[in-house]
N, C-alpha and C. Protein backbone atom coordinates (compact mmCIF):
# COMPACT_ATOMS: atom_id res chain seq x y z
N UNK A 1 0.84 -1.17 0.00
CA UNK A 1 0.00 0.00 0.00
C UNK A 1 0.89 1.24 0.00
N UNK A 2 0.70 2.48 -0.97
CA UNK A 2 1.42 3.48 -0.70
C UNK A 2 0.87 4.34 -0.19
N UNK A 3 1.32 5.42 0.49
CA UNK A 3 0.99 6.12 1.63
C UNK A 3 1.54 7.59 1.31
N UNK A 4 0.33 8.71 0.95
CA UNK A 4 0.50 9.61 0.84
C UNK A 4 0.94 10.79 1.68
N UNK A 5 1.54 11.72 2.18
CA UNK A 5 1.71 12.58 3.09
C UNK A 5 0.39 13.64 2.88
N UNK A 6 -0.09 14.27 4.34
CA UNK A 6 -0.80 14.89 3.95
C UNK A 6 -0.53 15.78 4.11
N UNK A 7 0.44 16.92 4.36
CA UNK A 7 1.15 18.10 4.22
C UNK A 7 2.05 18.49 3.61
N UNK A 8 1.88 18.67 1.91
CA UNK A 8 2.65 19.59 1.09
C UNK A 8 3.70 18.07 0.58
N UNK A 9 4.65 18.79 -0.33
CA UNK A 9 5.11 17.66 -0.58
C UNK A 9 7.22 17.87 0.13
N UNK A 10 7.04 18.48 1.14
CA UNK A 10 8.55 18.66 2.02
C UNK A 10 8.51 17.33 2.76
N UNK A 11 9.49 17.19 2.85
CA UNK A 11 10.31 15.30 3.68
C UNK A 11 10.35 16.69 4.95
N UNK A 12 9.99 15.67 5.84
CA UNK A 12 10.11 15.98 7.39
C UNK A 12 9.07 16.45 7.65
N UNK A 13 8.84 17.34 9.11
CA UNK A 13 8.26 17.56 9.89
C UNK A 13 8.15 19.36 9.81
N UNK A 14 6.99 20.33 8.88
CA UNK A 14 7.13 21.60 8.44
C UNK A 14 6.24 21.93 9.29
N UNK A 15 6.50 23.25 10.39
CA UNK A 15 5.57 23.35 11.57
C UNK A 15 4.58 24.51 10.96
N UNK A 16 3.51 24.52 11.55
CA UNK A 16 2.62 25.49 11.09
C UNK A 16 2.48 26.55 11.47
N UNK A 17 2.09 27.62 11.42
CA UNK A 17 1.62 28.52 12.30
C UNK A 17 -0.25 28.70 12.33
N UNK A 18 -0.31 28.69 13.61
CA UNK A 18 -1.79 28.43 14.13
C UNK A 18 -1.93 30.06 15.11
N UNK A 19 -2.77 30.51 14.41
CA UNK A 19 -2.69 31.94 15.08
C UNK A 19 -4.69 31.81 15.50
N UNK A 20 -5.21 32.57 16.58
CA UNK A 20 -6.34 32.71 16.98
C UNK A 20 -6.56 34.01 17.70
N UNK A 21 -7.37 34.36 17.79
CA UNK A 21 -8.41 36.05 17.95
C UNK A 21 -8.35 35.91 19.67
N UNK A 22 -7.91 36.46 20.38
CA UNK A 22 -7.86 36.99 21.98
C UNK A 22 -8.26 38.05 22.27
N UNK A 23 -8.80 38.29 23.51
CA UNK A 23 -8.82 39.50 24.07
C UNK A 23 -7.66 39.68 25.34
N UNK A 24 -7.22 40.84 24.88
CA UNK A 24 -5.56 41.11 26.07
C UNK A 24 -6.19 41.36 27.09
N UNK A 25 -5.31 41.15 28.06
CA UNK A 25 -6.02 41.30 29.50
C UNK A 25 -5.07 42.08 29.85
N UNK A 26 -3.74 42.67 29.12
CA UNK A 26 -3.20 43.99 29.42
C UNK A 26 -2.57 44.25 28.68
N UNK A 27 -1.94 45.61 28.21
CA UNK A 27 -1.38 46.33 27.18
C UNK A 27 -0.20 45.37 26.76
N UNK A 28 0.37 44.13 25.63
CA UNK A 28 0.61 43.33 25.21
C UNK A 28 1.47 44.06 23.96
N UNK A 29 2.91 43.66 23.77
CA UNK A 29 4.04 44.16 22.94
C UNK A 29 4.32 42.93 21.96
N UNK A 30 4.60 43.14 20.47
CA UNK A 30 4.82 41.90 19.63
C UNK A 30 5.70 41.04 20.81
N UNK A 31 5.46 39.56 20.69
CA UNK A 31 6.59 38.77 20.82
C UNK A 31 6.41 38.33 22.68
N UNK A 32 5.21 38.83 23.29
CA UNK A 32 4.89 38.79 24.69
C UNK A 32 4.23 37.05 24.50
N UNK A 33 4.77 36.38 25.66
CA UNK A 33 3.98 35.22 26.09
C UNK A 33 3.33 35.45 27.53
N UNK A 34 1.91 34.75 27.09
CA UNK A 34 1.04 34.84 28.16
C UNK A 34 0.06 33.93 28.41
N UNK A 35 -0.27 33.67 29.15
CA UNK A 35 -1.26 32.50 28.99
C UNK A 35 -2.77 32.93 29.10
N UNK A 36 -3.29 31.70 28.77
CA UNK A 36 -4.64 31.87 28.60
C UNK A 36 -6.02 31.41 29.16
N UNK A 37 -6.93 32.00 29.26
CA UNK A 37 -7.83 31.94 30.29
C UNK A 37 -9.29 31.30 30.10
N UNK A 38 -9.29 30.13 30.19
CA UNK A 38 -10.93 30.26 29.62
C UNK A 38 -12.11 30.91 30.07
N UNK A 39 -13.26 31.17 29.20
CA UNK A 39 -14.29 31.43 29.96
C UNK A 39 -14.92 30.73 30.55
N UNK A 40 -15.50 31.08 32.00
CA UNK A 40 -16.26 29.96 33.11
C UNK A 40 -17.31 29.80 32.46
N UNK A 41 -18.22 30.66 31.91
CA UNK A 41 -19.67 29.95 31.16
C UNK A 41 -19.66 28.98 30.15
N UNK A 42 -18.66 29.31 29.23
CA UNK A 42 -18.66 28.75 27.77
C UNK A 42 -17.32 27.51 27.76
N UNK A 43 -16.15 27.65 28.60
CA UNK A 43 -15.19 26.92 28.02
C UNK A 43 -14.28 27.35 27.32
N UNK A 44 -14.99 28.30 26.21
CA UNK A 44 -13.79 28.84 25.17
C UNK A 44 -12.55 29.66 25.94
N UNK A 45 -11.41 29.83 25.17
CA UNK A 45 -10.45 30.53 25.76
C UNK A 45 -10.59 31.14 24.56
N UNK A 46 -10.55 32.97 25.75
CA UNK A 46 -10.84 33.87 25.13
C UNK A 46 -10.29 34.84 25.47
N UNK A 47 -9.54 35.31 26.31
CA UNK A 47 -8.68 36.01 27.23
C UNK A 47 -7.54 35.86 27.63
N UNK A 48 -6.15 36.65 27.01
CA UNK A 48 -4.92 36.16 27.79
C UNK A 48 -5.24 36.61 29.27
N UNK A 49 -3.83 36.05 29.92
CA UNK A 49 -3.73 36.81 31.15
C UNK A 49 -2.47 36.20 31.97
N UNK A 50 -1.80 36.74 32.86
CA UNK A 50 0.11 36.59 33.04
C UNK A 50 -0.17 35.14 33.87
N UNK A 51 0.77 34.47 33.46
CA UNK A 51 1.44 33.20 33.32
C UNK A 51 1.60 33.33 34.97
N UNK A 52 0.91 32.14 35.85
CA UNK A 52 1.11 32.27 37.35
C UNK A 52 2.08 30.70 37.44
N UNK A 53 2.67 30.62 38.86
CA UNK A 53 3.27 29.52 39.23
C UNK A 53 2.76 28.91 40.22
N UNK A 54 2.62 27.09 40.32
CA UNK A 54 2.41 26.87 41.74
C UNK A 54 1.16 26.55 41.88
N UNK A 55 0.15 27.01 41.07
CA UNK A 55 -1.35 26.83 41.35
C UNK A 55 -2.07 25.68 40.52
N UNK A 56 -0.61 24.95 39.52
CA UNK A 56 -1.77 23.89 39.13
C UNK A 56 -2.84 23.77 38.06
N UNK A 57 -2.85 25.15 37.92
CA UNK A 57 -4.15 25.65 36.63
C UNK A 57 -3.77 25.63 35.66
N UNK A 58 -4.58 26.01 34.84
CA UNK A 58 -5.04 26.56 33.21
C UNK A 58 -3.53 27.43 33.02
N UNK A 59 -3.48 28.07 33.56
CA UNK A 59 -2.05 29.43 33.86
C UNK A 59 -0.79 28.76 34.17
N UNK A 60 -0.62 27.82 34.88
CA UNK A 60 0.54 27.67 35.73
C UNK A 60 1.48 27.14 34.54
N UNK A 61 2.52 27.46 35.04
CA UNK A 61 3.96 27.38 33.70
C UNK A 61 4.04 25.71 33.59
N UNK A 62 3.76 25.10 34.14
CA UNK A 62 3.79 23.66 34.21
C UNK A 62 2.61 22.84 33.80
N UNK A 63 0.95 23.28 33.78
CA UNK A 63 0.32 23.00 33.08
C UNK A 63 -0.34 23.93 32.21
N UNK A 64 -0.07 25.21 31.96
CA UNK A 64 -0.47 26.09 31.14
C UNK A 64 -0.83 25.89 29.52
N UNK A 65 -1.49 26.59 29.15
CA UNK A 65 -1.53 27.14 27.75
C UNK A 65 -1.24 28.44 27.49
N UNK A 66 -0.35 28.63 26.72
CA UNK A 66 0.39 29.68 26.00
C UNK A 66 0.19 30.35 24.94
N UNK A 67 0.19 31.40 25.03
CA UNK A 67 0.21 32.35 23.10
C UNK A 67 1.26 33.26 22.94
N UNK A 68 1.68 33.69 21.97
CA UNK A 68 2.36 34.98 21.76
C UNK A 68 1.66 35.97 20.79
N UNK A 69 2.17 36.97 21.20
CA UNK A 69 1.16 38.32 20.70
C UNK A 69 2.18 38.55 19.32
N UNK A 70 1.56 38.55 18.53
CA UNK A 70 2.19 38.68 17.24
C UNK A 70 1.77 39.92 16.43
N UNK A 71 1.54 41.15 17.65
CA UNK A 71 2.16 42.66 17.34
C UNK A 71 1.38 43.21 18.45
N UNK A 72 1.66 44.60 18.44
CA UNK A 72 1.51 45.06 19.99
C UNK A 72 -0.37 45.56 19.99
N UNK A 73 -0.74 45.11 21.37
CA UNK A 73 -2.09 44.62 21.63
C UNK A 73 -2.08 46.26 22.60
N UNK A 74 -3.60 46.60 22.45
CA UNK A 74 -3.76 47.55 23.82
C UNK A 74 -5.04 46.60 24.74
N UNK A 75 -4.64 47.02 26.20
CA UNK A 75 -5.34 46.06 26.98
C UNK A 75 -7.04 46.34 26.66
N UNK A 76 -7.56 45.05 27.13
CA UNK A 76 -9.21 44.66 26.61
C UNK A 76 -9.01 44.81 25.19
N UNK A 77 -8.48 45.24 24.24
CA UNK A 77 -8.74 45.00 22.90
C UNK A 77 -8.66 43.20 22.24
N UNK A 78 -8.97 43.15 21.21
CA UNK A 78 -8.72 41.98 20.26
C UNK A 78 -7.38 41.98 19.83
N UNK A 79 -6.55 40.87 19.48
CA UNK A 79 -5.33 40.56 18.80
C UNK A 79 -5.21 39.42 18.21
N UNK A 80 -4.12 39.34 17.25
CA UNK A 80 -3.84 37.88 17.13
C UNK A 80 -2.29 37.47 17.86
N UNK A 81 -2.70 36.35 18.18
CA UNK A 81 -1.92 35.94 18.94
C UNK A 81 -1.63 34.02 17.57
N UNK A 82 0.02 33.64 18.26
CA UNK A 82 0.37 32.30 17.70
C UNK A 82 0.13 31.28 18.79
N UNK A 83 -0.60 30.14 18.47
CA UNK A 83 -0.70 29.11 19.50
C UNK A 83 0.62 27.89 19.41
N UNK A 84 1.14 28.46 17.79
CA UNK A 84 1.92 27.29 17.44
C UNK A 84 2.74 27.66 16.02
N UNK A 85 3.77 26.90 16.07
CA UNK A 85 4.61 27.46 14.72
C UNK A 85 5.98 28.26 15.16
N UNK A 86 6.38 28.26 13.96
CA UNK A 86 8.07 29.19 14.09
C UNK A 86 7.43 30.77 14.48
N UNK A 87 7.81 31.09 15.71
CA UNK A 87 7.00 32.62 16.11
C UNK A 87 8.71 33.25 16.74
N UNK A 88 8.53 34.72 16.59
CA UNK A 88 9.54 35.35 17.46
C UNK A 88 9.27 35.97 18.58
N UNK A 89 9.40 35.56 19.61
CA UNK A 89 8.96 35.71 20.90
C UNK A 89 10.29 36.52 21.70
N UNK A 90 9.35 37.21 23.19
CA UNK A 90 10.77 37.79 23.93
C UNK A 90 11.46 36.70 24.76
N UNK A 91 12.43 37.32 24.97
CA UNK A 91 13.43 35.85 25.23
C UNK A 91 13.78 36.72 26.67
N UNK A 92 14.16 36.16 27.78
CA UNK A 92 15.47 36.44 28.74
C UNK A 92 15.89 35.80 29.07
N UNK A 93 17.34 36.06 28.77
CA UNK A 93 19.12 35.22 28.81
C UNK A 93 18.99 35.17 27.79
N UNK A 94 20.13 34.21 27.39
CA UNK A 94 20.72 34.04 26.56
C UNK A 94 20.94 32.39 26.00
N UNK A 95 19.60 31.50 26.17
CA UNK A 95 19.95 30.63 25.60
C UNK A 95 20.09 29.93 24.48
N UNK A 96 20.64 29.00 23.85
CA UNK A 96 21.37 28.60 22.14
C UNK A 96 20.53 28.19 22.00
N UNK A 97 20.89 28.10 20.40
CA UNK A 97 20.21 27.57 19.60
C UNK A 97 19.75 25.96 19.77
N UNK A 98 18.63 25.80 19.59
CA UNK A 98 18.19 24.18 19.86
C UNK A 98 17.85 24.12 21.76
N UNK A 99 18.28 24.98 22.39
CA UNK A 99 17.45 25.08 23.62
C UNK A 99 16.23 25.08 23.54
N UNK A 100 15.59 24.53 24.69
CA UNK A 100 14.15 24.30 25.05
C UNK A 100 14.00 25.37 26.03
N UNK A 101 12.77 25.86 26.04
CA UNK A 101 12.69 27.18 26.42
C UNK A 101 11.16 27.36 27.20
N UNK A 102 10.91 27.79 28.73
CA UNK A 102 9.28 27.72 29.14
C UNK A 102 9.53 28.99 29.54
N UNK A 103 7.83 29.20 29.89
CA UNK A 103 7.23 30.76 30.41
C UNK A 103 8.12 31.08 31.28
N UNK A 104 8.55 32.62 31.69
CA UNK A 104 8.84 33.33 32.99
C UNK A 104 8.00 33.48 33.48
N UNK A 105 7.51 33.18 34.94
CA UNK A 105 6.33 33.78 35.52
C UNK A 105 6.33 35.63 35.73
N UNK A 106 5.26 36.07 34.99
CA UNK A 106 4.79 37.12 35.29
C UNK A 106 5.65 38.18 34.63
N UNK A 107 6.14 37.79 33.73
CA UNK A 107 6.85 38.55 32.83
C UNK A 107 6.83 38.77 31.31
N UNK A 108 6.54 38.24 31.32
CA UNK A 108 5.92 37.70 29.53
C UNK A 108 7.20 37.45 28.52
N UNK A 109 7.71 37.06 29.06
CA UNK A 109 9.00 35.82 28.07
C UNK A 109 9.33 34.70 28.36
N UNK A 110 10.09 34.15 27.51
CA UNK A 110 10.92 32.74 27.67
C UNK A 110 12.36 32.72 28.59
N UNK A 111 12.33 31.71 28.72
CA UNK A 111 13.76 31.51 29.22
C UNK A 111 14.12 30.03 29.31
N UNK A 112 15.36 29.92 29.25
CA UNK A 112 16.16 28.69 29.08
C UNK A 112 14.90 27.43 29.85
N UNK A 113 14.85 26.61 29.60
CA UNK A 113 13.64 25.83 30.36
C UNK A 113 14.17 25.74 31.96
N UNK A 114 13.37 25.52 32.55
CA UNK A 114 13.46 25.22 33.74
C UNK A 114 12.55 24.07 34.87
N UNK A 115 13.50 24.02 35.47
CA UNK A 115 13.47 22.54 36.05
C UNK A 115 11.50 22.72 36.07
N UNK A 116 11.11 21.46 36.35
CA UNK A 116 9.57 20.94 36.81
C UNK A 116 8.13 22.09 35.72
N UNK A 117 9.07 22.80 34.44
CA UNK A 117 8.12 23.73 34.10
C UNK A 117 7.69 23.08 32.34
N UNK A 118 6.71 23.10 31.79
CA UNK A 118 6.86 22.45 30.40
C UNK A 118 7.51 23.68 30.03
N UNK A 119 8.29 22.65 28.77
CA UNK A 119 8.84 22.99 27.15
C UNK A 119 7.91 23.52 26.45
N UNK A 120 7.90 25.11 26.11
CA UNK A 120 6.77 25.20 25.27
C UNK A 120 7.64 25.59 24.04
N UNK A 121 8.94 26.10 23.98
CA UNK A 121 9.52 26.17 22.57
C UNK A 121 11.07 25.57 22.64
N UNK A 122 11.86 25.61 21.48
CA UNK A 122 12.78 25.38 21.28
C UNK A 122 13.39 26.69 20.69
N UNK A 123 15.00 27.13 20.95
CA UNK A 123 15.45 28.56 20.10
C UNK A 123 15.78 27.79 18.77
N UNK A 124 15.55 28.64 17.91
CA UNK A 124 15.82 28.51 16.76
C UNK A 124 17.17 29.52 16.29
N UNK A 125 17.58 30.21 17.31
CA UNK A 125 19.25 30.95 17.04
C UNK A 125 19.15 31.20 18.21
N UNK A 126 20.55 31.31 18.22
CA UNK A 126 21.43 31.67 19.73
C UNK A 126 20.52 32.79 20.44
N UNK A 127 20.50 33.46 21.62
CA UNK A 127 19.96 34.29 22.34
C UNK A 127 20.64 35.09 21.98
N UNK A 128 20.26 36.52 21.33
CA UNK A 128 21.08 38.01 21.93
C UNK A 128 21.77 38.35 22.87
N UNK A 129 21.42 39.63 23.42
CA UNK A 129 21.77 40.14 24.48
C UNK A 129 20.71 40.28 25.91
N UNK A 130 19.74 39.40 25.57
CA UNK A 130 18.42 38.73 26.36
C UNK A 130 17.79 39.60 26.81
N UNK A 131 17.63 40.40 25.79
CA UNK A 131 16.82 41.69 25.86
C UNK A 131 15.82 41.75 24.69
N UNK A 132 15.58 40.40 23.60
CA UNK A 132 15.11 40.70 22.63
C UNK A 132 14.45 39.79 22.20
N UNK A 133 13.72 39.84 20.73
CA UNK A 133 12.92 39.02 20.23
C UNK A 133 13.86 37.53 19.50
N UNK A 134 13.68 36.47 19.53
CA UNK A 134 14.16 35.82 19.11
C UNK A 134 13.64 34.82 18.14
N UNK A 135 13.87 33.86 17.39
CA UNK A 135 12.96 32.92 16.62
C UNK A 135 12.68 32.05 17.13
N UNK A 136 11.55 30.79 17.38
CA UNK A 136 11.34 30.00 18.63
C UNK A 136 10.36 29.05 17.81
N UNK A 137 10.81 27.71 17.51
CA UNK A 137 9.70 26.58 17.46
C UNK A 137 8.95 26.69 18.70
N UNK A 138 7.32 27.03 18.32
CA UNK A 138 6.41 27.50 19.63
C UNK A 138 5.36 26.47 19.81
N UNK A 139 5.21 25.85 20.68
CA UNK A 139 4.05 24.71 21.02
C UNK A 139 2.97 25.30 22.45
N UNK A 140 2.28 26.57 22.22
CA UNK A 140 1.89 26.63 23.35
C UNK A 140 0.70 26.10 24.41
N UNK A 141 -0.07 25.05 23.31
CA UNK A 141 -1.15 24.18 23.46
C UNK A 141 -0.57 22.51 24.03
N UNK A 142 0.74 22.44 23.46
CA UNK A 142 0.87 21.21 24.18
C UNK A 142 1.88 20.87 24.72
N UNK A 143 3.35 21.99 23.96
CA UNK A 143 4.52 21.73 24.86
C UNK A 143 5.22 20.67 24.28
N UNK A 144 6.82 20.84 24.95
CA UNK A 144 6.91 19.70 24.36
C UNK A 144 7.73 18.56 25.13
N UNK A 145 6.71 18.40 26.21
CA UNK A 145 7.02 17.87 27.91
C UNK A 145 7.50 18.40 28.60
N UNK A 146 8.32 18.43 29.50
CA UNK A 146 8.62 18.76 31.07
C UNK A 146 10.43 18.89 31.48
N UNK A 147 10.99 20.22 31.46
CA UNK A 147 12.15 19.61 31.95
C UNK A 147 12.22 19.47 33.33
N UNK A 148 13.05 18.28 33.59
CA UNK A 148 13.35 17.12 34.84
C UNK A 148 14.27 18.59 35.73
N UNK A 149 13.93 18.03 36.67
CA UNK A 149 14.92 19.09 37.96
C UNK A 149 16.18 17.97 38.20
């Protein structure tokens, strides 16, 4: 039996970008990660809001869901945000290329992963001067497991 690919005709694994409609829950700069909130009536997630630690939730850097703002948002407005795909996100430090990379709490960037928190990207180039936007395989719906302490 031959077996067709169903994405395009590239050998390997070509990531997508999956972008969806939010409302900011505060004044939001290209390249901000934040997580996201569902609504209690409906379910839908519809609202970012800052990435907490410790609590276990929807939010927490360890079971969270993630977006990045993919240009600068004013708070309560609409944006688009990336759930997934090659995105340039803010970074702090400085970690390399092919690093795995999770939320800062309460800051709205990445950083080198850290112990007991999911993988939500990988760098795709070295870190700057960890003051800046960087390129980032971004998984913020599922991660891409857990780094070990």
């Amino acid at each position: 039996m031959t077996m067709n690919p169903t994405h395009g005709p590239v050998a390997g694994i070509e990531p997508r970008l999956v972008t969806v409609e939010l409302t900011a829950h505060a004044a939001l700069s290209k390249g901000d990660v934040v997580a996201v909130a569902p609504a209690v009536t409906s379910g839908r997630f519809t609202t970012t809001q800052v990435a907490a630690s410790d609590d276990a939730g929807i939010d927490d850097n360890e079971f969270g869901m993630f977006v990045v703002a993919l240009a600068d948002i004013a708070s309560g407005a609409k944006g688009l945000f990336a759930v997934s795909g090659i995105v340039d996100c803010l970074i702090s430090g400085t970690p390399a290329a092919g690093a795995g990379v999770s939320v800062k709490i309460t800051s709205k960037d990445l950083i080198a992963a850290a112990a007991s928190n999911k993988c939500v990207g990988y760098m795709l180039e070295t870190g700057g001067d960890g003051t800046g936007i960087q390129s980032v395989l971004f998984d913020g719906w599922n991660g891409f497991g857990m780094k070990h302490a």
